[in-house]
Protein backbone atom coordinates (compact mmCIF):
# COMPACT_ATOMS: atom_id res chain seq x y z
CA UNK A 1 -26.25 5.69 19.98
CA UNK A 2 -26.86 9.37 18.49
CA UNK A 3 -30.46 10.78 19.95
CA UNK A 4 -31.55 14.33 18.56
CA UNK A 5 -33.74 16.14 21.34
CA UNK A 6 -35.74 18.94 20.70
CA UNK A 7 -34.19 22.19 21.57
CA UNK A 8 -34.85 25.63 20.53
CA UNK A 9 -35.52 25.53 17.08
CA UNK A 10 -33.36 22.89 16.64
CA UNK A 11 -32.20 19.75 17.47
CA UNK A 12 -29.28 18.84 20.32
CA UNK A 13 -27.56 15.65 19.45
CA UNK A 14 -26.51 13.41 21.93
CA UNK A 15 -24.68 9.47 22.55
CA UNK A 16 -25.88 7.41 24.53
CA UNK A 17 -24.85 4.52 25.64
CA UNK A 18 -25.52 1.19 23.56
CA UNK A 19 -27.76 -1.00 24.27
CA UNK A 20 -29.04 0.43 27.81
CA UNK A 21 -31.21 3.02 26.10
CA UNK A 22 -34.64 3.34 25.13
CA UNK A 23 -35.85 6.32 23.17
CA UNK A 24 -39.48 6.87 23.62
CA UNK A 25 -41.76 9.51 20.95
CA UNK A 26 -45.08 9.77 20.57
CA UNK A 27 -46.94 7.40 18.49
CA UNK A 28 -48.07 10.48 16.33
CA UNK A 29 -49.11 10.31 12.75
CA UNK A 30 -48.24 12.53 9.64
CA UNK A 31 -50.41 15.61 8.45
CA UNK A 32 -52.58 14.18 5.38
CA UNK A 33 -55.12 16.86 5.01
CA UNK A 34 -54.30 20.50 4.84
CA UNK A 35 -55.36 22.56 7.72
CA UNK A 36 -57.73 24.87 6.15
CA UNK A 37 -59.80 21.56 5.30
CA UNK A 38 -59.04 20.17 8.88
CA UNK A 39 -60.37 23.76 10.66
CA UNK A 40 -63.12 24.02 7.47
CA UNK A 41 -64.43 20.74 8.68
CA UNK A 42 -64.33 21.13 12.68
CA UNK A 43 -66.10 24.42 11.95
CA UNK A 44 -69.04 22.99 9.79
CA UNK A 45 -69.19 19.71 11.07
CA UNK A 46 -68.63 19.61 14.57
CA UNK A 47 -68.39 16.53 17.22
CA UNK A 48 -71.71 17.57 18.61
CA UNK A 49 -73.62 20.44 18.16
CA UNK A 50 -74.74 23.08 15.71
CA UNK A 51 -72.22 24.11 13.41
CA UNK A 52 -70.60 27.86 14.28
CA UNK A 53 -72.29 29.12 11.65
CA UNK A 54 -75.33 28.79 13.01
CA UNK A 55 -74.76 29.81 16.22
CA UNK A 56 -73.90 33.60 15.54
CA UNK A 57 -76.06 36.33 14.00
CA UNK A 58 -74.84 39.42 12.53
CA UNK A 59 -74.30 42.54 15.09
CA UNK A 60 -73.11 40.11 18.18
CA UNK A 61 -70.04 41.03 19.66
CA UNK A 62 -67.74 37.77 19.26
CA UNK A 63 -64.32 36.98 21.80
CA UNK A 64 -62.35 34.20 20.76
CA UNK A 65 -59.91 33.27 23.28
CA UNK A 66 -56.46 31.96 21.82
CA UNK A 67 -53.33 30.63 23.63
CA UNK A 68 -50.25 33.08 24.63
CA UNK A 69 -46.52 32.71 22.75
CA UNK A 70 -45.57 29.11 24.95
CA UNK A 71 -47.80 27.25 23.17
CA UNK A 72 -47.12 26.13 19.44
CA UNK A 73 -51.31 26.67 18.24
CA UNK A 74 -51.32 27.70 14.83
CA UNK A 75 -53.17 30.81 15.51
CA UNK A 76 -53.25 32.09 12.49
CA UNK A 77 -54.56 29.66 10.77
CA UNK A 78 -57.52 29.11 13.53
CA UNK A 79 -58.45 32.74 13.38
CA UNK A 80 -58.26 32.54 9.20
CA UNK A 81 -61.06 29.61 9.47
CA UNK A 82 -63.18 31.01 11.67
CA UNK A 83 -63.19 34.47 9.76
CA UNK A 84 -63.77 32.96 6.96
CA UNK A 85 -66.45 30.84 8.26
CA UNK A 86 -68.55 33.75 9.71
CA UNK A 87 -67.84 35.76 6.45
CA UNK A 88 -70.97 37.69 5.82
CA UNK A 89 -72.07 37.04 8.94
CA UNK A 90 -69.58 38.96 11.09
CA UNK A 91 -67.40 42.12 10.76
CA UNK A 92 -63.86 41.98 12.16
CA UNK A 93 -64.86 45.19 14.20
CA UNK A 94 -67.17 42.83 16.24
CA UNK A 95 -64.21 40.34 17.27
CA UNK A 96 -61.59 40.65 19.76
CA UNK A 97 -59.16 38.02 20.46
CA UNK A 98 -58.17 37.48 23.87
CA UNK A 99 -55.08 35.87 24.55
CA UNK A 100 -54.98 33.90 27.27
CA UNK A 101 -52.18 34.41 29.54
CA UNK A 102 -53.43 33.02 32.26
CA UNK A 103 -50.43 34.58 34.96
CA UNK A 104 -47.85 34.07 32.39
CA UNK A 105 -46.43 38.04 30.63
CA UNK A 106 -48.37 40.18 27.58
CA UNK A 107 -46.86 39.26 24.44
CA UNK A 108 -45.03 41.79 22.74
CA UNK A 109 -46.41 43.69 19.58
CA UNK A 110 -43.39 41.64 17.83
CA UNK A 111 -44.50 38.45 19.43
CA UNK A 112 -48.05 39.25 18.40
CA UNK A 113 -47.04 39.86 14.63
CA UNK A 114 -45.17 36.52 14.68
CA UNK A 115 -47.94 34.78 16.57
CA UNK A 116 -51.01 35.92 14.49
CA UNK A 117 -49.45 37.56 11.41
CA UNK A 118 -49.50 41.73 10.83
CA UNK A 119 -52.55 41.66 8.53
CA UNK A 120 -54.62 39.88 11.12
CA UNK A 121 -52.72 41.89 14.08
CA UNK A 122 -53.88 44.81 11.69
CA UNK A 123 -57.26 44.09 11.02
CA UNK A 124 -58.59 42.14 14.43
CA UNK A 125 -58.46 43.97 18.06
CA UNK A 126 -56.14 41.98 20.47
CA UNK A 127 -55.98 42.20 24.18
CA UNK A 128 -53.82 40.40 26.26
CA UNK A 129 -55.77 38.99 29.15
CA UNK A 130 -54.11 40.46 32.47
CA UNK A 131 -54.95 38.46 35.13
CA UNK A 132 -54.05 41.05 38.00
CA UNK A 133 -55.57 44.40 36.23
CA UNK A 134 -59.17 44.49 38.18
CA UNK A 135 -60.01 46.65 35.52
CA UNK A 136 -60.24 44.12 33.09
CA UNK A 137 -62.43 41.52 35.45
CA UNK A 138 -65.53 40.47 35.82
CA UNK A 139 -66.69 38.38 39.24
CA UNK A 140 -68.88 35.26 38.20
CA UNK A 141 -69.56 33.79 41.50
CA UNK A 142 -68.18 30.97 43.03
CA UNK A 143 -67.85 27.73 41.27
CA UNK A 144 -66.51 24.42 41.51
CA UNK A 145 -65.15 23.78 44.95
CA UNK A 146 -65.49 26.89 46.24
CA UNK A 147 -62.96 28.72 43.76
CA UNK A 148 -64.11 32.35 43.48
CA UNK A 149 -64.11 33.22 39.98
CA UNK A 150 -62.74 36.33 38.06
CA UNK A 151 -62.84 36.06 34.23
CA UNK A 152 -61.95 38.74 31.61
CA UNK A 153 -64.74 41.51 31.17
CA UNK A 154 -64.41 41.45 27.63
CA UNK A 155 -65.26 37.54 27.53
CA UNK A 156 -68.39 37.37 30.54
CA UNK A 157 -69.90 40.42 28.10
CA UNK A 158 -69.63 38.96 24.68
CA UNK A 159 -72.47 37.14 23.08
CA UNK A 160 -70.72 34.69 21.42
CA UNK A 161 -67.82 33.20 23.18
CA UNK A 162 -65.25 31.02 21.32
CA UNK A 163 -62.40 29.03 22.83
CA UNK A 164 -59.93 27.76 20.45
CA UNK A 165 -56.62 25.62 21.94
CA UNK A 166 -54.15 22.93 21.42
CA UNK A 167 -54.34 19.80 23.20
CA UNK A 168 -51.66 18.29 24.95
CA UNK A 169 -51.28 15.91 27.73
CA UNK A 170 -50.79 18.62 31.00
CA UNK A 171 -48.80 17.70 34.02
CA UNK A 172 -51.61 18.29 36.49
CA UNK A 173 -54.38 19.57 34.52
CA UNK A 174 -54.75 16.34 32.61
CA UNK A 175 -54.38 17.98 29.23
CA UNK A 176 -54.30 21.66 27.40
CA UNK A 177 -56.93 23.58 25.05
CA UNK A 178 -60.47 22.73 26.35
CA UNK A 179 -61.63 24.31 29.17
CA UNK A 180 -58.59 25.58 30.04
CA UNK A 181 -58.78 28.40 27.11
CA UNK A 182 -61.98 30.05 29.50
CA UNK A 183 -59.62 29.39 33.10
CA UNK A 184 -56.81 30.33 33.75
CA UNK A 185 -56.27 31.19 31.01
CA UNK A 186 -58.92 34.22 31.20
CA UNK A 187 -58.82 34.20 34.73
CA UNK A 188 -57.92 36.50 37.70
CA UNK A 189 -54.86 36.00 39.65
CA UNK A 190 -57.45 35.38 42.97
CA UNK A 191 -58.95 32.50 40.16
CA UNK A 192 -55.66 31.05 39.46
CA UNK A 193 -54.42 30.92 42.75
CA UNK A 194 -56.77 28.91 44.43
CA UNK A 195 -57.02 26.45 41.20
CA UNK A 196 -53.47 25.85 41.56
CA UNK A 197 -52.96 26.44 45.55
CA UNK A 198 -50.82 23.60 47.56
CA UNK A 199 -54.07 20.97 47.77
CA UNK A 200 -54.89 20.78 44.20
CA UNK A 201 -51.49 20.31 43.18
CA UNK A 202 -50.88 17.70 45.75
CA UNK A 203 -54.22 16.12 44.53
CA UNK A 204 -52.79 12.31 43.65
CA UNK A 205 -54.89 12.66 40.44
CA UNK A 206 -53.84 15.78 39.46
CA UNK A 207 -51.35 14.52 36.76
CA UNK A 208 -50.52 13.74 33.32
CA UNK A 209 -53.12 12.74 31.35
CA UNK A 210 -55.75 12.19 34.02
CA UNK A 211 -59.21 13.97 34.35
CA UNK A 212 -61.52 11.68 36.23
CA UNK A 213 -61.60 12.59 39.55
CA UNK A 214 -58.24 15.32 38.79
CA UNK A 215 -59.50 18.12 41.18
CA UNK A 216 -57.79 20.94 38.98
CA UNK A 217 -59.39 19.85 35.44
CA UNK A 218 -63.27 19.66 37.66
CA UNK A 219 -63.01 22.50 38.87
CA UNK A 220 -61.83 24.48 35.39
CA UNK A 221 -64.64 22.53 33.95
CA UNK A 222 -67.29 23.83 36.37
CA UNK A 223 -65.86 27.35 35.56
CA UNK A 224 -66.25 26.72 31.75
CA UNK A 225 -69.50 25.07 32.18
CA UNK A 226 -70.75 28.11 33.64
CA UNK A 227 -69.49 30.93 31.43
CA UNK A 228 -71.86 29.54 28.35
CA UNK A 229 -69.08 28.83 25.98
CA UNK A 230 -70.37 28.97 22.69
CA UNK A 231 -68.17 26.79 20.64
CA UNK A 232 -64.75 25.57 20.76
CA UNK A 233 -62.31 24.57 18.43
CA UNK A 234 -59.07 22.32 19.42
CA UNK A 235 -56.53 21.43 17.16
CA UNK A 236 -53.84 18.05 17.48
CA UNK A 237 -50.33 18.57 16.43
CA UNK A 238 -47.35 15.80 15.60
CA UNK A 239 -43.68 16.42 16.50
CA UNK A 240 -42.75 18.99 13.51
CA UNK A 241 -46.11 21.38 14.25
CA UNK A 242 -48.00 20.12 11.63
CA UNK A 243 -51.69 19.88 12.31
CA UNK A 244 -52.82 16.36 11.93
CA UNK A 245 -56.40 16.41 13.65
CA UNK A 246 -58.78 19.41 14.42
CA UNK A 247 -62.28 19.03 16.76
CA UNK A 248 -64.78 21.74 17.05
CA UNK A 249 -68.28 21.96 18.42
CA UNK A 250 -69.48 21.89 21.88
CA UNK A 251 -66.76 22.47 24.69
CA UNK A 252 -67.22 18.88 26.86
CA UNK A 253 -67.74 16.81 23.75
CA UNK A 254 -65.08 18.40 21.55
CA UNK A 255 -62.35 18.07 23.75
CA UNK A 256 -62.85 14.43 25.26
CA UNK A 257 -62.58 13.95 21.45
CA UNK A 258 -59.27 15.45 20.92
CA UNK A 259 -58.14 14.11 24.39
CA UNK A 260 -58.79 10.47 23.21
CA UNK A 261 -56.53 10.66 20.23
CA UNK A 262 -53.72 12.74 21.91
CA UNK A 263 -54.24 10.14 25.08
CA UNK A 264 -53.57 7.14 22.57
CA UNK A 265 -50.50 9.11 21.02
CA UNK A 266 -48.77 10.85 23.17
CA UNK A 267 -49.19 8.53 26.70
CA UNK A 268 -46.57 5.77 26.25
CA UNK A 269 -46.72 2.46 28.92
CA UNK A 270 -43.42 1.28 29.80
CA UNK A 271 -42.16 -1.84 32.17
CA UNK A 272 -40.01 -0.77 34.44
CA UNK A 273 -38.73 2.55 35.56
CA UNK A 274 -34.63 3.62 34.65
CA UNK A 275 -31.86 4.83 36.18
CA UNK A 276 -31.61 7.85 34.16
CA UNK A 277 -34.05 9.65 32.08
CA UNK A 278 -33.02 12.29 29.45
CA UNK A 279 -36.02 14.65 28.37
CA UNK A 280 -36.09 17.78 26.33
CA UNK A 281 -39.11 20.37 26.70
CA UNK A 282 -39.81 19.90 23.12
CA UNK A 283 -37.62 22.66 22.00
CA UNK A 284 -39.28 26.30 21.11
CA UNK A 285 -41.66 27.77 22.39
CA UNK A 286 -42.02 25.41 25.11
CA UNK A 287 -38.87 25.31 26.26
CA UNK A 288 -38.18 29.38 25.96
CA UNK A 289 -37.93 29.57 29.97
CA UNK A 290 -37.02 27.15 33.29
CA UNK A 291 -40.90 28.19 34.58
CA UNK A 292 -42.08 25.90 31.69
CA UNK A 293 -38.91 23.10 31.83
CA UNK A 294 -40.63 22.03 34.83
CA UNK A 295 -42.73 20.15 32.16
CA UNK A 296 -40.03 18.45 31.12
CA UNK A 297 -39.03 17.40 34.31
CA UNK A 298 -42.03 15.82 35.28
CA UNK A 299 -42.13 13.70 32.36
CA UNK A 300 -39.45 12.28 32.89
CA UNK A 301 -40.38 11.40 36.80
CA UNK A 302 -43.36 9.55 35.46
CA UNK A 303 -40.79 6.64 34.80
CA UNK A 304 -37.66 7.27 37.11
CA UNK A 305 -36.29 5.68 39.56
CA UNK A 306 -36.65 6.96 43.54
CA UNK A 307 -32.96 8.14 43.61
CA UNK A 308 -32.08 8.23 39.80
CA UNK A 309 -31.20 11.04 37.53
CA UNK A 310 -33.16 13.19 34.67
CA UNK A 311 -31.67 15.65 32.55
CA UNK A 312 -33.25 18.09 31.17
CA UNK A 313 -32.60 20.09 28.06
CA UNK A 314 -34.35 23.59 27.91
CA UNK A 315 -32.68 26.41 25.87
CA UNK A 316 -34.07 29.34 28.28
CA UNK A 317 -33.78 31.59 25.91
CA UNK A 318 -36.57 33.66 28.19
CA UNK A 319 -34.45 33.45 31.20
CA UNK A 320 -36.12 32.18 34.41
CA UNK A 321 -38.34 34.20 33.32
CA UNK A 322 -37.95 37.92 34.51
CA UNK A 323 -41.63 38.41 35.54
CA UNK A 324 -43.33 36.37 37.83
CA UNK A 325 -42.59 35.11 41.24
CA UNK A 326 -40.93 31.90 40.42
CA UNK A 327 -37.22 32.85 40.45
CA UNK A 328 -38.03 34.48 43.72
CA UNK A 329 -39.67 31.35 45.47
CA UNK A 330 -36.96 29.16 43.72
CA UNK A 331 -34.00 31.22 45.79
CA UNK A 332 -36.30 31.51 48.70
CA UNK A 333 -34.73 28.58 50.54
CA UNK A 334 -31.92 26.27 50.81
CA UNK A 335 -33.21 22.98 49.36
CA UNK A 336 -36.24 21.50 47.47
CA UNK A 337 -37.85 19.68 50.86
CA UNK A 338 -37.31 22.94 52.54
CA UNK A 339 -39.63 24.49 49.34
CA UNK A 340 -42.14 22.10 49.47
CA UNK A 341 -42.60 22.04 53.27
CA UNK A 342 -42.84 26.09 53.11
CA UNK A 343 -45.73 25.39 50.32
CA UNK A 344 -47.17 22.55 52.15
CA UNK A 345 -47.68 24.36 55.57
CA UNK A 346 -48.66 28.02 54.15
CA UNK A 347 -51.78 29.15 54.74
CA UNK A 348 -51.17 31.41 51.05
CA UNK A 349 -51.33 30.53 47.98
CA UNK A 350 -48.67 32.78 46.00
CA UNK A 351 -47.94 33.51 41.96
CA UNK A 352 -45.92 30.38 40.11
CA UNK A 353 -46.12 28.70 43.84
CA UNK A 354 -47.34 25.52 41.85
CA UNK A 355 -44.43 25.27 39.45
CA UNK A 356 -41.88 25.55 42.60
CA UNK A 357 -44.22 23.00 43.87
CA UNK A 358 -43.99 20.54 41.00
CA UNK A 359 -40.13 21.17 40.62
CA UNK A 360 -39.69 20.16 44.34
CA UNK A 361 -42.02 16.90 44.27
CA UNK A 362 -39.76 15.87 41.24
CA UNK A 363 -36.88 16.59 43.24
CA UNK A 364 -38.00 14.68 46.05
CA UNK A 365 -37.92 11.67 43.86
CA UNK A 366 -34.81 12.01 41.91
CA UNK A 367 -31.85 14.36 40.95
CA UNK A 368 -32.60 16.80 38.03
CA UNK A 369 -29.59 18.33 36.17
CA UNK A 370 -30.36 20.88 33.33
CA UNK A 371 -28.79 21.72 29.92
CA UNK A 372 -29.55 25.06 29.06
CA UNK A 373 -28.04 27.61 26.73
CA UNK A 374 -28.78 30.83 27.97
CA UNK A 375 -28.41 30.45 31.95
CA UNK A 376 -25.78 30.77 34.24
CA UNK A 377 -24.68 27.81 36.54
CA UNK A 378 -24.77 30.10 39.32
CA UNK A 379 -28.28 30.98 38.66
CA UNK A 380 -28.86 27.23 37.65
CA UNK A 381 -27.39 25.85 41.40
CA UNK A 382 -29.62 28.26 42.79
CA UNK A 383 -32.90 27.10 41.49
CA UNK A 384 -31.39 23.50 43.35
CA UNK A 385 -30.62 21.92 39.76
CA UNK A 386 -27.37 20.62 38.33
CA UNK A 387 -25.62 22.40 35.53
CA UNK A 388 -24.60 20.13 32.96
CA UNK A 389 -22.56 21.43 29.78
CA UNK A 390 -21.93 18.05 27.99
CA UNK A 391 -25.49 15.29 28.50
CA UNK A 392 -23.69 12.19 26.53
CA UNK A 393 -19.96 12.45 29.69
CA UNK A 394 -22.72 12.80 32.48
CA UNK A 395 -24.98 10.09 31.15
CA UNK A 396 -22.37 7.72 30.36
CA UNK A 397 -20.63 8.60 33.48
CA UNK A 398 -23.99 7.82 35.75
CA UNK A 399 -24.53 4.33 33.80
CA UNK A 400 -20.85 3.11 34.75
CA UNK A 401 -21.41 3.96 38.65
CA UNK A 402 -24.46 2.21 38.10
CA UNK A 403 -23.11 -1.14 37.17
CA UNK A 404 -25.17 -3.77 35.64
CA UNK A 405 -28.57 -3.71 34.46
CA UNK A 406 -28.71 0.28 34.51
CA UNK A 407 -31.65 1.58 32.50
CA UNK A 408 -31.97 5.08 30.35
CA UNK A 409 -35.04 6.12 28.76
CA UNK A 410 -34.74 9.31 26.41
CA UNK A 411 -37.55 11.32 25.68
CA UNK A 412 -36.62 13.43 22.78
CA UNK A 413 -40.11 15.72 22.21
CA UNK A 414 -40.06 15.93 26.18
CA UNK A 415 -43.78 16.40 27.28
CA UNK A 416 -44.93 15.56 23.83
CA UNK A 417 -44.42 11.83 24.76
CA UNK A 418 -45.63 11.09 28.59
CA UNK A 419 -44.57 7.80 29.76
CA UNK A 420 -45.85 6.19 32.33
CA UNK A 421 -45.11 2.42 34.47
CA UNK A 422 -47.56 -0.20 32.98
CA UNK A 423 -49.91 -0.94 36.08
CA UNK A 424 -50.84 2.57 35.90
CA UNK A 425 -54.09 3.61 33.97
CA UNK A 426 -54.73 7.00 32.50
CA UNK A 427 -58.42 8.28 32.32
């Protein structure tokens, strides 16, 4: 049975083995409208609210926050509406687009040109949010439960404030664009931190496609909620990138919208959890580093057996990645439970603590071996994971010490498609 995952900006075949597999994809649909109609319509006729137009008067200085280079948001066609939505209305000199990092690195002037396009890279003033220059911050107050809250100076003084995203189920923020595009992703490190410390992470409703009662998606709400947000336009995506759906109006509103359709997509019940579970990280740019494969991996723990296997296959093209703290934490001890106690019983919160975190409870559960093109096995046993060089021998070769009634799921898009056992509920 020949399965093509996601990978790079490719595909990776693999065979598995007949008649024990189950390939699982989101339930997405094709792109029928173009996107300029989809964005043209969000912007003038939004989910609840005035339309954008009507919001803004000429002279106001307008940030529109956008996500950074490992998210697949069609940027350039968002920006495109929206200018040509406020034509007449505003002058590019009054917008700057943020992009927000969150803790993740500045894109490159390269990256930006591929991201946004040189004429708009040329024509629009873009700062890449930088959540540990103080320079850049602005204190809010505290919000939430009691998260002390540093946003970008360039957002907390504009008068018009835009957030535009792509929603996705998230592994324990519920799901992407939304709120999120105000914190972290415009957020101080101090901000992020304590969002993403030890107890929020450990929250049992901090997951996949969860936000009632998920302490990490409340509290980024109570941050948005307070920052005035303007208007907000989300987009939906299928497996190739195509825009099939896009929301816009009032933050709250708008994105419950998008999260319903993604939720009835993208969050697939299954019956019984399986031996093994093979799971991309839906290929480029998603799966550019091992910091973001940790997406992948907890996909595919949704619906694993305690003691079972998931492979991963994450190209890594970005390395661990070089910047950050998470290759560092990673190699800071000898095993995963050693790594999660460290997390559990430290009074700190540190940078990319939360993806260790997350790596470790998956690890706790079941054995994760990774396919990747551009690391090292070395460097691979050191961040506690298996190399694998050929998915199909190890697969097969896992099913036959199984015996009888072994089980493999694959989940070709990765975190595109979140599974999850039947009895659960997502909300």
């Amino acid at each position: 049975m020949k399965v093509e995952l996601a990978y790079g900006d490719g595909q990776l075949s693999v065979d598995m083995p007949d008649g024990v597999t189950d390939v699982i994809v989101p339930a997405g649909k094709p792109a029928t409208r173009p996107p300029a109609e989809l964005l043209a319509g969000a912007l003038t006729g939004p989910v609840a609210g005035p339309s954008l137009r009507d919001l803004v008067r000429p002279g106001q200085r307008v940030a529109i926050s956008i996500c950074d280079g490992t998210r697949p948001q069609p940027r350039r066609l968002v920006l495109a509406a929206i200018l040509e939505h406020l034509s007449g209305v505003v002058e590019p000199a009054d917008v700057v687009v943020l992009v927000a990092t969150g803790t993740h690195r500045a894109n490159t002037q390269e990256e930006l040109e591929e991201m946004l396009g040189a004429d708009l890279v040329r024509r629009l003033r873009i700062v890449s949010h930088d959540a540990r220059d103080p320079a850049q911050l602005d204190f809010v107050g505290e919000l939430g439960n009691a998260v002390p809250v540093w946003l970008n100076r360039e957002w907390t003084e504009a008068d018009v404030r835009i957030t535009t995203g792509l929603v996705e189920p998230h592994f324990f923020a519920g799901f992407s664009g939304g709120p999120k595009m105000v914190a972290p992703g415009l957020a101080g490190l101090e901000t992020v931190l304590v969002l993403h410390d030890a107890a929020h992470i450990a929250h049992p409703l901090a997951r996949w496609g969860v936000t009632d009662g998920n302490p990490v998606h409340e509290d980024v709400c109570a941050i948005a909620a307070a920052t005035d947000v303007t208007f907000s336009l989300d987009v939906v995506m299928n497996n190739d990138h195509e825009m099939v759906a896009a929301f816009g109006g009032e933050l709250f509103a708008m994105h419950s919208a998008a999260c319903a359709m993604v939720r009835a997509s993208a969050m697939q019940a299954v019956e019984a959890p399986y031996d093994v579970v093979v799971t991309s990280n839906s290929g480029y740019p998603l799966d550019q580093n091992l910091y973001q494969a940790v997406k992948g991996m907890s996909a595919g723990a949704e619906i694993v057996k305690p003691g079972g296997l998931i492979v991963c296959a994450s190209e890594c093209r970005d390395g661990f990645p070089d910047h950050g703290l998470y290759r560092e934490l990673l190699f800071s001890h000898e095993s995963p439970a050693e790594l999660l106690k460290s997390i559990q019983t430290s009074p700190t919160t540190q940078a990319d603590q939360w993806q260790v975190q997350i790596q470790a409870q998956v690890q706790a559960k079941a054995t994760v071996a990774l396919y990747s093109s551009y690391l090292a096995d070395d460097d691979v046993r050191r961040a506690h994971l298996e190399p694998v060089r050929d998915i199909s021998a190890l697969v097969n070769r896992t099913v036959a010490e199984a015996g009888a009634g072994a089980s493999v799921c694959v989940l070709p898009e990765g975190p595109r498609t979140v599974p999850y056992l039947v009895p659960e509920m997502r909300h």
